[in-house]
N, C-alpha and C. Protein backbone atom coordinates (compact mmCIF):
# COMPACT_ATOMS: atom_id res chain seq x y z
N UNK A 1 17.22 1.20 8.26
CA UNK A 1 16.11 1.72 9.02
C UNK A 1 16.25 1.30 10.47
N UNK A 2 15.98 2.64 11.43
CA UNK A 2 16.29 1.72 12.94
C UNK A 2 14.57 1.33 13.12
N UNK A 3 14.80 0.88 14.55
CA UNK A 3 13.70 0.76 14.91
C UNK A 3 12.50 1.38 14.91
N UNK A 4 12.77 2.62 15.40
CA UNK A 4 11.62 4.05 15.49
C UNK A 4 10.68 4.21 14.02
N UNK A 5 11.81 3.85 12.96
CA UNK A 5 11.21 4.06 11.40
C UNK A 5 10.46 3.02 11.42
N UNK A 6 10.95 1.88 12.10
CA UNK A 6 9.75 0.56 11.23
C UNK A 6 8.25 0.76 11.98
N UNK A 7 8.81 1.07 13.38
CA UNK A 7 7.35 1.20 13.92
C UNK A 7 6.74 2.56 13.75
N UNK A 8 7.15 3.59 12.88
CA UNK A 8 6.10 4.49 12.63
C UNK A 8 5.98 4.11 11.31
N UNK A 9 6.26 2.94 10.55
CA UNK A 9 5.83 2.69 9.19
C UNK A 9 4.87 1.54 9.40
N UNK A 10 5.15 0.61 10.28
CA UNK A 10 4.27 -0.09 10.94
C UNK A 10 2.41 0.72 10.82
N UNK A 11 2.74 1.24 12.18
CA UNK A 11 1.85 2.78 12.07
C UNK A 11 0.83 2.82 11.41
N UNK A 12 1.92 3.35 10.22
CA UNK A 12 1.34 4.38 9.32
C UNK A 12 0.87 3.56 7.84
N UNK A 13 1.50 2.16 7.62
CA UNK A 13 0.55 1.19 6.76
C UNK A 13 -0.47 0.83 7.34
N UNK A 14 -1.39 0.13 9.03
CA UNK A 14 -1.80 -0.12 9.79
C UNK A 14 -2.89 1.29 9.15
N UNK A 15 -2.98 2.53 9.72
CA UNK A 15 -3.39 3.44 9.13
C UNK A 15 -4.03 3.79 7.62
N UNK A 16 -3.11 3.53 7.11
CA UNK A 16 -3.63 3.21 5.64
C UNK A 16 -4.66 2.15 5.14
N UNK A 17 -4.13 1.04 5.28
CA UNK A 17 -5.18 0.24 5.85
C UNK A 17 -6.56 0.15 6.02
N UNK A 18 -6.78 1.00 7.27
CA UNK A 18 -7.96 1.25 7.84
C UNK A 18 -8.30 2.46 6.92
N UNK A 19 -7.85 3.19 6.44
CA UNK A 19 -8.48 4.19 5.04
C UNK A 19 -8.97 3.66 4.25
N UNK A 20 -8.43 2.51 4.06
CA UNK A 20 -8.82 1.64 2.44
C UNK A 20 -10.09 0.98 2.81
N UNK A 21 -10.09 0.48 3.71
CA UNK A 21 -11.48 -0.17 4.52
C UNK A 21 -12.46 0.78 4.66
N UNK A 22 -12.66 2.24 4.87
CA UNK A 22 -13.38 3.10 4.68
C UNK A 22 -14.10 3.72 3.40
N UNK A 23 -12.92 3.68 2.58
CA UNK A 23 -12.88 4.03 1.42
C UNK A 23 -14.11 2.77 1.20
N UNK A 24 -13.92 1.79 1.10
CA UNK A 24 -14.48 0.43 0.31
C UNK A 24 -15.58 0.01 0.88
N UNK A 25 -15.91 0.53 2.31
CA UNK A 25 -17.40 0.87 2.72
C UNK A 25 -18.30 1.75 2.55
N UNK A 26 -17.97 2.96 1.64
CA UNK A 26 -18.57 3.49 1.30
C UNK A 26 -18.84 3.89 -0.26
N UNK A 27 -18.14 2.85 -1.22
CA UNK A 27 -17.97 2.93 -2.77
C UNK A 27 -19.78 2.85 -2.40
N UNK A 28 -20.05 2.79 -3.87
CA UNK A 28 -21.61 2.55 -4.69
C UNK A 28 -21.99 0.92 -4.11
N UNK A 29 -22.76 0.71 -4.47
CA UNK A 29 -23.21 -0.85 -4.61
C UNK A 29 -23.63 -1.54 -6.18
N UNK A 30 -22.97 -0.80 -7.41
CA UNK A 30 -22.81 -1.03 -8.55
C UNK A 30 -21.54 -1.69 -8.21
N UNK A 31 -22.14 -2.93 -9.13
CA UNK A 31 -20.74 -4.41 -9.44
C UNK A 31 -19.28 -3.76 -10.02
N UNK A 32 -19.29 -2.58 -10.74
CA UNK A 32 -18.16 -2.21 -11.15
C UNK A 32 -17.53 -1.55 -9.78
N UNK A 33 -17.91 -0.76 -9.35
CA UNK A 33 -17.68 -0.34 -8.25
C UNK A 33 -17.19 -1.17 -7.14
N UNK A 34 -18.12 -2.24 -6.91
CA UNK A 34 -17.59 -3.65 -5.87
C UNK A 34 -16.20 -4.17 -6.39
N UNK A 35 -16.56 -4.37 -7.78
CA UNK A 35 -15.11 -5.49 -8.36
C UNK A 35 -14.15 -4.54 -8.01
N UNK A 36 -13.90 -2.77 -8.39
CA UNK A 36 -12.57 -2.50 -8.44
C UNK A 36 -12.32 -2.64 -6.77
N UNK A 37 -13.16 -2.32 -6.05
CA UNK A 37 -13.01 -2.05 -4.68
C UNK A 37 -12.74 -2.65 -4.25
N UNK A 38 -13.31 -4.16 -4.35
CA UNK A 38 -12.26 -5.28 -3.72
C UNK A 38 -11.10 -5.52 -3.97
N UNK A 39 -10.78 -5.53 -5.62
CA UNK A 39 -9.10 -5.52 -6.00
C UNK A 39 -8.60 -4.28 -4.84
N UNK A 40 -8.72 -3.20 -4.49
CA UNK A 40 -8.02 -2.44 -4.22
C UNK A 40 -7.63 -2.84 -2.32
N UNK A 41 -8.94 -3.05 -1.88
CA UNK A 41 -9.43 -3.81 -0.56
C UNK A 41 -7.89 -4.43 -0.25
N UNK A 42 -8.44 -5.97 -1.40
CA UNK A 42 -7.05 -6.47 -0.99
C UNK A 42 -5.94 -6.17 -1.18
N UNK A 43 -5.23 -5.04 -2.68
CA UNK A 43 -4.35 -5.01 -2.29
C UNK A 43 -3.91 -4.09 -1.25
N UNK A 44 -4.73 -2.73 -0.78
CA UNK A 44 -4.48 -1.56 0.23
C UNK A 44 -4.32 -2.26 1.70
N UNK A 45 -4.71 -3.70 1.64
CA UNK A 45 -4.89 -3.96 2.90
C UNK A 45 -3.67 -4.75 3.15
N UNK A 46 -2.95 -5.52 2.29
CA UNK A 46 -1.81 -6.72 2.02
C UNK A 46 -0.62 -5.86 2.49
N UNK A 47 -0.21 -4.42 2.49
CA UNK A 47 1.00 -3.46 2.11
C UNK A 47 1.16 -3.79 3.46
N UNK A 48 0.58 -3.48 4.88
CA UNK A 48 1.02 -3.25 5.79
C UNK A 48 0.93 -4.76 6.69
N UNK A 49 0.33 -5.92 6.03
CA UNK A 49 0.57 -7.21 5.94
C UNK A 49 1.76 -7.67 6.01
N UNK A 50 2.09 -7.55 4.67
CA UNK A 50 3.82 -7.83 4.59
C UNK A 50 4.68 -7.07 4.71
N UNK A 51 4.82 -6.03 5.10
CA UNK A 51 4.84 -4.88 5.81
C UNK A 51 6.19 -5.60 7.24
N UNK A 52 4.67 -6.06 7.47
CA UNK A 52 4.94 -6.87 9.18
C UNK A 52 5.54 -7.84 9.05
N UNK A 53 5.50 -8.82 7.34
CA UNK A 53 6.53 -9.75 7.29
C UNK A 53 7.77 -9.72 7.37
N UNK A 54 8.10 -8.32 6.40
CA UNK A 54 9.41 -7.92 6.03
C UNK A 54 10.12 -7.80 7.04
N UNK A 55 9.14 -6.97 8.02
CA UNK A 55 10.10 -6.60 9.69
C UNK A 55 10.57 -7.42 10.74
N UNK A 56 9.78 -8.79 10.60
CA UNK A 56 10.12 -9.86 10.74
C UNK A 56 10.90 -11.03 10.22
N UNK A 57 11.88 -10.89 9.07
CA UNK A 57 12.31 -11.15 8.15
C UNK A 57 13.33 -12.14 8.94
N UNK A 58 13.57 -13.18 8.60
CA UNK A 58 14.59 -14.07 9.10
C UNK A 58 16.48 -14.12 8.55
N UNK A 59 15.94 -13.04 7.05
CA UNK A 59 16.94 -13.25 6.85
C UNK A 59 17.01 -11.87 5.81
N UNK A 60 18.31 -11.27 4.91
CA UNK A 60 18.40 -10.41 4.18
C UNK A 60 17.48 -10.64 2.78
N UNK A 61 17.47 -11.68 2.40
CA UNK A 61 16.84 -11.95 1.22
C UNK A 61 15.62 -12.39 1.68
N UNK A 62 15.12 -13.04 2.78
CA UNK A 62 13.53 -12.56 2.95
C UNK A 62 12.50 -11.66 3.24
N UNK A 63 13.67 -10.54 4.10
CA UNK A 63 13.27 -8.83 3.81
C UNK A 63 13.26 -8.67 2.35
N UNK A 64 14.07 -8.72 1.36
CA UNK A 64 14.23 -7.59 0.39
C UNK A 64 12.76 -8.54 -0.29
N UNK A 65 12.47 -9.62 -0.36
CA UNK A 65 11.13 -10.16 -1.09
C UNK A 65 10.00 -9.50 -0.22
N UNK A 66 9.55 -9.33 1.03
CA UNK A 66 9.05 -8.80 1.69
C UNK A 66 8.83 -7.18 1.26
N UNK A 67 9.83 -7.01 1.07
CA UNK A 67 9.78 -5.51 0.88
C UNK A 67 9.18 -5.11 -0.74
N UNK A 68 9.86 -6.50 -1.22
CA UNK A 68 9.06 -6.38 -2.91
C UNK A 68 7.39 -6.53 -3.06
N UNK A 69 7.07 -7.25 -2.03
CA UNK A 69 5.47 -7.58 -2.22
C UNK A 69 5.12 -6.10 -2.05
N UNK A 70 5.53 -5.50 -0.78
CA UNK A 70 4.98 -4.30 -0.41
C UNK A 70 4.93 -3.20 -1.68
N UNK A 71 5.89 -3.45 -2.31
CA UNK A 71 5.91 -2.19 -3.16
C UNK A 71 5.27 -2.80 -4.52
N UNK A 72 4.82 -4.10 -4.94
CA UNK A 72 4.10 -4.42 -5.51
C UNK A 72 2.38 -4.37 -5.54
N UNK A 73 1.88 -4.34 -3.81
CA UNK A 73 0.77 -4.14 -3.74
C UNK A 73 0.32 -2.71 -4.10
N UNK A 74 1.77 -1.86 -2.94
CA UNK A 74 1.39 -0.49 -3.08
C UNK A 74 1.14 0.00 -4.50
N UNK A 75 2.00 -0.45 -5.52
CA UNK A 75 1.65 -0.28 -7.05
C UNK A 75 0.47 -0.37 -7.22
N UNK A 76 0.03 -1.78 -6.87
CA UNK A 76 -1.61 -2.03 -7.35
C UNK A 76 -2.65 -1.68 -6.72
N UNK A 77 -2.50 -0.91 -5.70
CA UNK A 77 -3.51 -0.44 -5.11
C UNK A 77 -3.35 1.48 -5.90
N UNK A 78 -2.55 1.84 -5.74
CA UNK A 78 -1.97 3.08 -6.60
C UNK A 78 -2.88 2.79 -7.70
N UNK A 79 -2.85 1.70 -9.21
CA UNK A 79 -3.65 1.69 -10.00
C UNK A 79 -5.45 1.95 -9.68
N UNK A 80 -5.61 0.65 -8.67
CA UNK A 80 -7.11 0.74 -8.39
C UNK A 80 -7.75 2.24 -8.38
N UNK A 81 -6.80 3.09 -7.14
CA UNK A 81 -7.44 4.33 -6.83
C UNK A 81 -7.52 4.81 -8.44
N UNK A 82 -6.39 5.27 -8.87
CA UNK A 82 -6.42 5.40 -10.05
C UNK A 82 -7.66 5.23 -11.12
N UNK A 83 -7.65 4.24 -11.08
CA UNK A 83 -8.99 3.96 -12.06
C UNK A 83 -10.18 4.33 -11.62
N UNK A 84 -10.37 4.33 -10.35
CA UNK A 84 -11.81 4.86 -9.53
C UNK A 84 -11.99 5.90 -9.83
N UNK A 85 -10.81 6.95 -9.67
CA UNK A 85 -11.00 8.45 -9.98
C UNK A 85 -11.29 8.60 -11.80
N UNK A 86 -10.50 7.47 -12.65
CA UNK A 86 -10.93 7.99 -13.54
C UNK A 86 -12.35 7.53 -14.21
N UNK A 87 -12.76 6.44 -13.42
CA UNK A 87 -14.11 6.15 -13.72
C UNK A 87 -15.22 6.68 -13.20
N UNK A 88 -14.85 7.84 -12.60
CA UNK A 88 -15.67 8.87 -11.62
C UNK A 88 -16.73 7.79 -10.25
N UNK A 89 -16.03 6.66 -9.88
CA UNK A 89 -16.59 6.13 -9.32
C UNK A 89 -16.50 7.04 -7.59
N UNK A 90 -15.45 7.52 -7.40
CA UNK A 90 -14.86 8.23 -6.37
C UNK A 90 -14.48 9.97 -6.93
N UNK A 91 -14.94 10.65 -6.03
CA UNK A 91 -14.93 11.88 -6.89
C UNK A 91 -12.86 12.17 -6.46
N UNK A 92 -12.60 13.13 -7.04
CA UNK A 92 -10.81 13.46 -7.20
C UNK A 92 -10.85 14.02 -6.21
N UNK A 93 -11.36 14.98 -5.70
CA UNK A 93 -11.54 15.96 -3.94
C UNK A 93 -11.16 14.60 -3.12
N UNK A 94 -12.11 14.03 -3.03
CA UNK A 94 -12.11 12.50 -2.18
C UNK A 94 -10.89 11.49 -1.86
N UNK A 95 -10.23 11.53 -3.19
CA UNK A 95 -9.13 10.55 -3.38
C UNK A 95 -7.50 11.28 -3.29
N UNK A 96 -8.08 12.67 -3.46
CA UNK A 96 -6.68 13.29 -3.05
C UNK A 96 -5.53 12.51 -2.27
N UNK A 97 -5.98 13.20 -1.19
CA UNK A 97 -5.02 12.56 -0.38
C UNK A 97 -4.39 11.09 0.29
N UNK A 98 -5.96 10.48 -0.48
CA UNK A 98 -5.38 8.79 -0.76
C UNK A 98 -4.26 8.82 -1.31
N UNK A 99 -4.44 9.08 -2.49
CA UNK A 99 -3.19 9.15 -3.99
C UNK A 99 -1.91 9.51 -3.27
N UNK A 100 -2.08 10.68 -2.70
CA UNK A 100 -0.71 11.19 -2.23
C UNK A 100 -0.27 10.21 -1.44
N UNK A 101 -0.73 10.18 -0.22
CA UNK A 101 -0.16 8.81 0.69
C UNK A 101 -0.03 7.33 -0.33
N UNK A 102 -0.13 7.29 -1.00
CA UNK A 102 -0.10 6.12 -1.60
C UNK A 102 1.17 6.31 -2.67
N UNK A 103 1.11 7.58 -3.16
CA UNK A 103 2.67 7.72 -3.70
C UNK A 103 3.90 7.81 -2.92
N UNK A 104 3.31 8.36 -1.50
CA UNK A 104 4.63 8.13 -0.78
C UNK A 104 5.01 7.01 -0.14
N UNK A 105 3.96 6.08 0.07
CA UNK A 105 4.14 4.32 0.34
C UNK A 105 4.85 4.01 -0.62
N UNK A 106 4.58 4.15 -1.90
CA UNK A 106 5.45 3.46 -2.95
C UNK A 106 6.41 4.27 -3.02
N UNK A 107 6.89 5.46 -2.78
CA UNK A 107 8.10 5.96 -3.06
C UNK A 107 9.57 5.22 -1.75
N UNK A 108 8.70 5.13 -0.35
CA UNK A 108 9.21 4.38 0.49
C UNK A 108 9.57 3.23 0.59
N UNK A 109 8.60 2.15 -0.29
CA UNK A 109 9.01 1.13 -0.64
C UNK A 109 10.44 0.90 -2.11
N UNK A 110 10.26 1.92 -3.13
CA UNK A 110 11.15 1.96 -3.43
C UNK A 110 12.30 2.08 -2.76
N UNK A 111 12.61 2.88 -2.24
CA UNK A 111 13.48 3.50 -1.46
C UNK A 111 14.16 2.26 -0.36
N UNK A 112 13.11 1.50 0.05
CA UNK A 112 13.49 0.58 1.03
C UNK A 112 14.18 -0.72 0.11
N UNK A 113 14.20 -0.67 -0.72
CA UNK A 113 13.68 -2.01 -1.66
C UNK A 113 15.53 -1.65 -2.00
N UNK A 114 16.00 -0.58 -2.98
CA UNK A 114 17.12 0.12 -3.57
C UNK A 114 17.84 0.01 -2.24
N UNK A 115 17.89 0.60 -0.57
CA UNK A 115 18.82 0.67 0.12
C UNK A 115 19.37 -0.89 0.17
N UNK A 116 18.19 -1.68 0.57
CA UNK A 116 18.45 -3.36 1.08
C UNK A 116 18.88 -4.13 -0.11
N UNK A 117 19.00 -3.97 -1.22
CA UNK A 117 18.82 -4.42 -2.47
C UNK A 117 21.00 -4.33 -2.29
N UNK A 118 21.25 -2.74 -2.37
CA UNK A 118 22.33 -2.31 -1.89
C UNK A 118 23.52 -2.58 -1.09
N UNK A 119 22.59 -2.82 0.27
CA UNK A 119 23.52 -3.30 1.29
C UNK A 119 23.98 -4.64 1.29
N UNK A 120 23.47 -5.67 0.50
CA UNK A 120 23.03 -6.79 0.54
C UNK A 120 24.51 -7.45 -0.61
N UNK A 121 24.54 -6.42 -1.31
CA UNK A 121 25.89 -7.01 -2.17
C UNK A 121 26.92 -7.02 -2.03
């Protein structure tokens, strides 16, 4: 990845981010609703966290762990939405295009995870 990619992924987790924070200000004020929302809170908010670690990485093997958290949160935030929609806590119109961006975070993090994983041997 050159530079230009990290800082429009930078960006565009930074972005995400601030969706998830929207998203989670406006759930219900039912406790089921709070609990998943915070799981999701933190993990939607952690991706572009370590994100910033990875890019800062001191070394090859502290990127590719870096890059693993990321695609670990993105997983678990992927579930949260997930479950919101199917607990009709969030209607599916609504979460659309969460979901999507959130499959392509994790498809990127794969992707990042497999190249560096790669180069590295």
């Amino acid at each position: 990845m050159d530079d230009d990619d990290n800082g429009d992924l930078k960006t565009r987790t930074f972005a995400y981010s601030r969706r998830i924070v929207h998203l989670f200000s406006s759930l219900p004020r039912e406790t089921v609703a709070q609990v998943i929302g915070k799981q999701c809170l933190r993990s939607g908010t952690s991706i572009g966290a370590n994100y910033r670690e990875a890019y800062r990485a001191r070394s090859k093997a502290e990127f590719i762990a870096k890059i693993g958290d990321c695609l670990k949160e993105a997983e678990e935030t992927l579930y949260w939405l997930e479950l919101m929609e199917a607990e009709q806590i969030v209607s599916p119109e609504r979460l659309q295009n969460l979901l999507i961006e959130t499959r392509e975070i994790v498809a990127i993090f794969v992707s990042s995870l497999n190249t560096a994983k790669n180069n590295s041997s």
